[in-house]
Protein backbone atom coordinates (compact mmCIF):
# COMPACT_ATOMS: atom_id res chain seq x y z
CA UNK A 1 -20.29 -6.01 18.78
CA UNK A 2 -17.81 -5.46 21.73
CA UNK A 3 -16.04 -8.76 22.99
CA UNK A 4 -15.76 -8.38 26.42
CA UNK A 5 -13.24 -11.21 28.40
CA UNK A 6 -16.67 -11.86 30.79
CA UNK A 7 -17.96 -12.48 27.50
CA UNK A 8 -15.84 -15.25 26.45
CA UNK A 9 -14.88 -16.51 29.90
CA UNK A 10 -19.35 -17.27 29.42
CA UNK A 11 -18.66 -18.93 25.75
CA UNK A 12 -15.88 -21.21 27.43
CA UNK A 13 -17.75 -21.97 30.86
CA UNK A 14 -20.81 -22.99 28.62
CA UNK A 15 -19.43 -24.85 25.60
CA UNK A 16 -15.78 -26.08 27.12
CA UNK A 17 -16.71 -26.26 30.64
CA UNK A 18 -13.22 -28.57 31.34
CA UNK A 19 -11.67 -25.31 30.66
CA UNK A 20 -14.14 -22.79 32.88
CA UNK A 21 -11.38 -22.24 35.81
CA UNK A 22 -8.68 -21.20 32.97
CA UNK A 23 -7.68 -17.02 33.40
CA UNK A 24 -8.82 -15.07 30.24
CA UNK A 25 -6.41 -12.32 28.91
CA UNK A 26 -7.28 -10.11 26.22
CA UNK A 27 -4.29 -10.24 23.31
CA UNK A 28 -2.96 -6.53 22.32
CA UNK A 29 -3.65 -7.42 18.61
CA UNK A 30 -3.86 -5.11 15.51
CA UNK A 31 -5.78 -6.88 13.56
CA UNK A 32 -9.45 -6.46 12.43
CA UNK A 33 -10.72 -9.85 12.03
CA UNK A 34 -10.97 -11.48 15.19
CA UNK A 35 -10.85 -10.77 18.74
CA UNK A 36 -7.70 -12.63 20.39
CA UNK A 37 -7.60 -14.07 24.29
CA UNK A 38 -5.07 -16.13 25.75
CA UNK A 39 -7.08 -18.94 28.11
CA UNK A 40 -4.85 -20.43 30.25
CA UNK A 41 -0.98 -20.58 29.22
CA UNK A 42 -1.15 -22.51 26.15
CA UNK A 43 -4.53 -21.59 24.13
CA UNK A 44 -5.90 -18.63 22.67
CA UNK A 45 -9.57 -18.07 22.10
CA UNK A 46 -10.23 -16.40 18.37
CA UNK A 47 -14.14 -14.72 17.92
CA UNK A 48 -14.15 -13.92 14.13
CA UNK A 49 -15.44 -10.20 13.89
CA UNK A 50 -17.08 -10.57 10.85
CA UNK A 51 -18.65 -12.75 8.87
CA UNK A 52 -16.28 -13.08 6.22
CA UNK A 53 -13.98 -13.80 9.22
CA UNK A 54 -16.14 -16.53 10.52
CA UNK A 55 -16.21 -18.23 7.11
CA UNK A 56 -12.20 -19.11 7.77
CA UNK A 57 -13.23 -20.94 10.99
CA UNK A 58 -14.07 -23.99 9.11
CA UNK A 59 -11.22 -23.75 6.86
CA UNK A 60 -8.64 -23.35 9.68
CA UNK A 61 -9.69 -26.37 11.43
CA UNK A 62 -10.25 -28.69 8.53
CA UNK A 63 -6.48 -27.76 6.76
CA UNK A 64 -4.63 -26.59 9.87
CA UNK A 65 -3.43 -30.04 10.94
CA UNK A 66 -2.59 -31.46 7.70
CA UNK A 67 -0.76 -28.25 6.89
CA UNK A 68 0.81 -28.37 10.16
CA UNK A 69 2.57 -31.88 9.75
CA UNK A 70 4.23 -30.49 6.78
CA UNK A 71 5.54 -26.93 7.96
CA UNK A 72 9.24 -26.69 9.19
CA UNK A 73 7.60 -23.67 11.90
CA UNK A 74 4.71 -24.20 14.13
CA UNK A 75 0.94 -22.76 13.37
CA UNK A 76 -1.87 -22.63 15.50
CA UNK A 77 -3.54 -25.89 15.83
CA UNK A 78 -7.54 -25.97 16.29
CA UNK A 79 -8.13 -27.67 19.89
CA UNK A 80 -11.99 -26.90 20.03
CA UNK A 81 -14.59 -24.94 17.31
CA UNK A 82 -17.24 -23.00 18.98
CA UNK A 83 -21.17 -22.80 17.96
CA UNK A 84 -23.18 -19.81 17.36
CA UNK A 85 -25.47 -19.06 20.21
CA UNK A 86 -27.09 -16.04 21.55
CA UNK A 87 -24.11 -14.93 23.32
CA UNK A 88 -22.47 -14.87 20.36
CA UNK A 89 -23.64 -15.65 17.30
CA UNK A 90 -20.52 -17.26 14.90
CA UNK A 91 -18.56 -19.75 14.99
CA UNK A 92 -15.46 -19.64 16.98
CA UNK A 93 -12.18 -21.51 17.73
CA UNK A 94 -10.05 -22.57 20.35
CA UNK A 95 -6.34 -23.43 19.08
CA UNK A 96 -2.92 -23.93 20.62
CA UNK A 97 -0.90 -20.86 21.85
CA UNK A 98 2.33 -20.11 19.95
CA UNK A 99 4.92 -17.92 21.67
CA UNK A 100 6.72 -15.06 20.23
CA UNK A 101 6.40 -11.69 19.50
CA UNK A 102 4.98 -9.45 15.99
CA UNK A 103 7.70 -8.02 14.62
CA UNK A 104 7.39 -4.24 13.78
CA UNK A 105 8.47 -2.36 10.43
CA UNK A 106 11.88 -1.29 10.09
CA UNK A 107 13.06 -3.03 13.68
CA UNK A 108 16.37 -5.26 14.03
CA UNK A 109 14.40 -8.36 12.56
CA UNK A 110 13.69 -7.20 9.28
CA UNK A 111 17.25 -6.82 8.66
CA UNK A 112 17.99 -10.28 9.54
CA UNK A 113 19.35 -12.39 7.01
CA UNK A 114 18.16 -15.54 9.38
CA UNK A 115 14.75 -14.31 9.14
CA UNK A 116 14.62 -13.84 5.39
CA UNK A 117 15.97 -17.76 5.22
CA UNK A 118 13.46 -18.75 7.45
CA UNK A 119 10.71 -17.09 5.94
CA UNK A 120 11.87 -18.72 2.20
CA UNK A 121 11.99 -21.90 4.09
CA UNK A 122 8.59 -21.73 5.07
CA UNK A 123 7.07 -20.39 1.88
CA UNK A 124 8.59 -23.02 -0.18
CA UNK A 125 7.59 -26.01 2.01
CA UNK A 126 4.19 -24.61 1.89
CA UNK A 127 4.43 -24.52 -1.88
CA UNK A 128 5.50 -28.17 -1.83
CA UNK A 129 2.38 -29.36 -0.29
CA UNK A 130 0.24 -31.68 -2.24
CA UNK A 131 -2.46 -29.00 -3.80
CA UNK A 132 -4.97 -31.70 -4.47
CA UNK A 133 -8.61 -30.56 -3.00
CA UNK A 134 -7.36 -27.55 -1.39
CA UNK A 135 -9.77 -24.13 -1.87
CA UNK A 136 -8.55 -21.40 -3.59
CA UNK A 137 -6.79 -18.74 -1.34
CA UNK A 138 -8.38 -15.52 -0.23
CA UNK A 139 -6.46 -13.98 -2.95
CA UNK A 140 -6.63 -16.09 -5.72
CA UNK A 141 -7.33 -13.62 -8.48
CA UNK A 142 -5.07 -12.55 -11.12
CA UNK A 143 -3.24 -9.09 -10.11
CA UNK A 144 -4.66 -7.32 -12.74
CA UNK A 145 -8.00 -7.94 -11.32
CA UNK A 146 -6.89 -5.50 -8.51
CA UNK A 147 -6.70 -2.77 -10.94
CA UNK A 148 -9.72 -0.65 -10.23
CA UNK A 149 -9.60 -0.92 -6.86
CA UNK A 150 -5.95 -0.01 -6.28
CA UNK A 151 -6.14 3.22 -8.64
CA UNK A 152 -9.03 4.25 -6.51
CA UNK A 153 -6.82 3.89 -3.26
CA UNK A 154 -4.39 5.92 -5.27
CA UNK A 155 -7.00 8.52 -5.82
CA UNK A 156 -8.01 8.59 -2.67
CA UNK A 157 -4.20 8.59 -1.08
CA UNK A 158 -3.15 11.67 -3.52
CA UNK A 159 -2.43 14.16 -0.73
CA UNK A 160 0.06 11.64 1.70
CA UNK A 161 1.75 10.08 -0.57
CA UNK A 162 3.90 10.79 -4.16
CA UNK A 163 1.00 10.01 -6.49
CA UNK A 164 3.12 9.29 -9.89
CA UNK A 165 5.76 7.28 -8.28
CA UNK A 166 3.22 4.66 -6.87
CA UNK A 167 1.39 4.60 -9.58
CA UNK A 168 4.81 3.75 -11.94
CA UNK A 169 5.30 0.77 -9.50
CA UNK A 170 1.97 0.11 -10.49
CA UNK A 171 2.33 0.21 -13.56
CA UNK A 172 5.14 -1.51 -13.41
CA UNK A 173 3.82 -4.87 -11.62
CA UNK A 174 0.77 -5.08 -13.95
CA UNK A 175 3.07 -5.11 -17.09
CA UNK A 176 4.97 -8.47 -15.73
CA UNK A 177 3.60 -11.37 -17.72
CA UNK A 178 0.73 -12.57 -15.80
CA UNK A 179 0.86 -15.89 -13.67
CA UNK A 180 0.03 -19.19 -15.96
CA UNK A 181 0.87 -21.92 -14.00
CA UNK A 182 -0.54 -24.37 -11.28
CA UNK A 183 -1.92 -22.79 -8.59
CA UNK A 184 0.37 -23.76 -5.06
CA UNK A 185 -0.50 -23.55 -1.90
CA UNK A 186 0.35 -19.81 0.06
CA UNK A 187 -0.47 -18.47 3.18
CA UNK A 188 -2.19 -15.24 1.54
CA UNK A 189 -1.16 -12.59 4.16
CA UNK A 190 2.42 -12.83 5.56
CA UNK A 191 2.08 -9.75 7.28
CA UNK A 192 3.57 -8.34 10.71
CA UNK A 193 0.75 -9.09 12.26
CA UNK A 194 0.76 -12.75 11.20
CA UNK A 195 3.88 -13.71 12.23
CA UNK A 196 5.74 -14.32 15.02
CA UNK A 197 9.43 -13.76 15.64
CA UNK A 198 12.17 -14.12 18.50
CA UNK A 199 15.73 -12.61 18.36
CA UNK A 200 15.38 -12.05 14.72
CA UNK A 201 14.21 -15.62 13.62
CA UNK A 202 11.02 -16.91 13.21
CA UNK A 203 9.35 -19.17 15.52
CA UNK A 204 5.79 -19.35 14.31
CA UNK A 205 3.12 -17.87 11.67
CA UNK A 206 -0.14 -17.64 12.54
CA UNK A 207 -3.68 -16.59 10.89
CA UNK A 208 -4.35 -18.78 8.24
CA UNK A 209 -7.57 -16.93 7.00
CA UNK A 210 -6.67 -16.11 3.62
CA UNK A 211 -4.74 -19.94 2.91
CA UNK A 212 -5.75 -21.69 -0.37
CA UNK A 213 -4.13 -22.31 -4.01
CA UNK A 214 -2.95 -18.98 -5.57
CA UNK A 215 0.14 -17.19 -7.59
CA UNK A 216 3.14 -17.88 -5.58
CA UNK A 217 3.68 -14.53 -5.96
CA UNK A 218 1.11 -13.44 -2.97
CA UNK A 219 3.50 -14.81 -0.13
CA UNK A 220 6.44 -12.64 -1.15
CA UNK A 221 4.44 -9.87 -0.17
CA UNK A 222 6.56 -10.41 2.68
CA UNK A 223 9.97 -9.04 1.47
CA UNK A 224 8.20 -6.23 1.86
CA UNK A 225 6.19 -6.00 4.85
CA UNK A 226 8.61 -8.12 6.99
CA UNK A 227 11.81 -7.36 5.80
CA UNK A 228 14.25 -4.49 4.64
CA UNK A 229 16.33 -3.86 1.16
CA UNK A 230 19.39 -6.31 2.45
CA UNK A 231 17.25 -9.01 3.84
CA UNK A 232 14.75 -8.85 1.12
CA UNK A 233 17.79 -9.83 -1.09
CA UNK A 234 18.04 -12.99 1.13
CA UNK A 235 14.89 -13.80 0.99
CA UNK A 236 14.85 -13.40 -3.14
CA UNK A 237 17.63 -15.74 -3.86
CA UNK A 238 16.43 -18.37 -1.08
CA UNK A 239 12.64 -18.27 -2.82
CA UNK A 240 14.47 -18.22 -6.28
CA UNK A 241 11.90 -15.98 -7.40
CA UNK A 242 12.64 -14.67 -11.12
CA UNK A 243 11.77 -11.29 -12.22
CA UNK A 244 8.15 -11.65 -13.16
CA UNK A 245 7.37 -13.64 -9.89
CA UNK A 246 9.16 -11.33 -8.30
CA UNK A 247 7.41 -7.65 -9.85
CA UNK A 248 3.92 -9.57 -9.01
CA UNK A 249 4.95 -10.42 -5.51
CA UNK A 250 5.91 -6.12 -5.35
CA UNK A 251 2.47 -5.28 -7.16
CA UNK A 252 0.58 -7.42 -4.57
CA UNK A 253 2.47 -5.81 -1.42
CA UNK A 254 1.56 -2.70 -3.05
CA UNK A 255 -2.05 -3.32 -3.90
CA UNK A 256 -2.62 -4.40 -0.53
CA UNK A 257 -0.93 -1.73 1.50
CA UNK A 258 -2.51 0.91 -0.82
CA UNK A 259 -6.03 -0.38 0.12
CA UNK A 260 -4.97 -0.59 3.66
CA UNK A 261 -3.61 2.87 4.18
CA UNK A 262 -6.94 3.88 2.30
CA UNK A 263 -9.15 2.03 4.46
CA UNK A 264 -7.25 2.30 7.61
CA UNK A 265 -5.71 5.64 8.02
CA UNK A 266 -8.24 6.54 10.12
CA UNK A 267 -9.19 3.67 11.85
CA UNK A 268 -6.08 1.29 12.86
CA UNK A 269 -3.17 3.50 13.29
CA UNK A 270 -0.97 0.42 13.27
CA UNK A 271 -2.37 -1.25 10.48
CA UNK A 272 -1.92 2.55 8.73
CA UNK A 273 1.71 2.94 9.55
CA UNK A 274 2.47 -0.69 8.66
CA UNK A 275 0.46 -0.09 4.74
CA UNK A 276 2.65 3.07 5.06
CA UNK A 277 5.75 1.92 5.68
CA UNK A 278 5.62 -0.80 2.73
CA UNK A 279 4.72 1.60 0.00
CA UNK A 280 7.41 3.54 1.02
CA UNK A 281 9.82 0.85 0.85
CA UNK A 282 8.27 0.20 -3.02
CA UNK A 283 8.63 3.27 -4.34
CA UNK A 284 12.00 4.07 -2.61
């Protein structure tokens, strides 16, 4: 379905109509999820793409605001929830606008120690919150779980990338003892995309989609999508992750970039060259 701004400037006139004189920009987004617009100066307008997408709607607005109160950054807060309709038929939000910009692979901010510290700083207070009732994340599973799947990616990656030295980082991750503890509360996709920075520090995180209880190892994924070797150093001692936390944290950036560059390479050049760009900071 193609999401036209005519088309959402009609969602907003009909189902928000104290918003109907607001300008509707489309946001230059890489993601595949949802459809961004920014409606007026200080909301943005989110139409889940799929319905896997749509399913977070619900989720977003019921923790958002509880999670919010106990974040040391700012995240989108849900203002308004749309209803399916002809025009459109999921449900879609309205939240708060957060300033900032995504910060790209290998630029100044992922060699800043200040955003490594920030980063652990939000991870951990997110940890800290009160788990009781909360759904598991999008990626709950156990890592080794992810085993088919990611050898298939491999498979089908054999020709742009070196094929035994991923799959010894593989290996690698999947023989660090497996995660046994209580479940915490993560973000579930502290990617680029999913964060916002300003002169190398953080100043908000956004997408809460995949949130829930899971392996604190998920959200270091993003020593490795948001930061390089020096910063990622940071960022370990901050999160005082130990070595199996750690090794998981490397197996799930690499899972996930692996199926990425395998699903994307084609599709989302950006999304490709971010996947990229992380397994090459793995195996390297």
């Amino acid at each position: 379905m193609i999401i036209e701004p005519s088309l959402v400037r009609g969602l907003i006139a009909a189902q928000f109509p104290q918003w109907a004189d607001l300008p509707v920009e489309a946001v230059d987004a890489s993601g595949t999820a949802n459809a961004i617009y920014r409606l007026g100066v200080d909301k943005t307008v989110r139409l889940p793409r799929t319905e896997g997408s749509a399913a977070d709607v619900a989720t977003e607005h019921h923790w958002l605001p509880l999670l919010a109160a106990r974040l040391p950054f700012p995240v989108p807060l849900p203002l308004a929830q749309g209803v399916p309709g002809e025009a459109f038929p999921r449900p879609w939000s309205v939240c708060t606008w957060l300033d900032g910009t995504n910060p790209r692979p290998g630029d100044a901010s992922s060699a800043s120690d200040l955003l490594a510290a920030d980063l652990a700083e939000f991870v951990l207070a997110l940890r800290r919150i009160d788990p009781a009732d909360a759904p598991p994340a999008h990626r709950s599973e156990p890592l080794a779980s992810r085993d088919p799947a990611t050898r298939e990616a491999l498979a089908a990656l054999g020709g742009v990338l070196d094929r035994e030295k991923t799959t010894a980082a593989w290996n690698e991750a999947l023989a660090a003892p497996p995660f046994t503890a209580r479940p915490v509360w993560v973000h579930g996709d502290l990617q680029p995309g999913n964060v916002l920075v300003a002169e190398d520090r953080l100043t908000a995180v956004i997408d809460f989609g995949c949130t829930g209880l899971a392996d604190p190892a998920v959200d270091l994924i993003a020593a490795w999508y948001l930061l390089t070797a020096g910063a990622r150093k940071t960022f370990r001692t901050a999160v005082a992750a130990d070595d199996a936390t750690w090794t998981r944290g490397r197996g799930w950036a690499l899972s996930i970039a692996l199926l990425e560059l395998a699903h994307y390479r084609e599709a989302n050049p950006v999304m490709a060259r971010i996947a990229g760009h992380v397994i090459d900071e793995i195996v390297t």
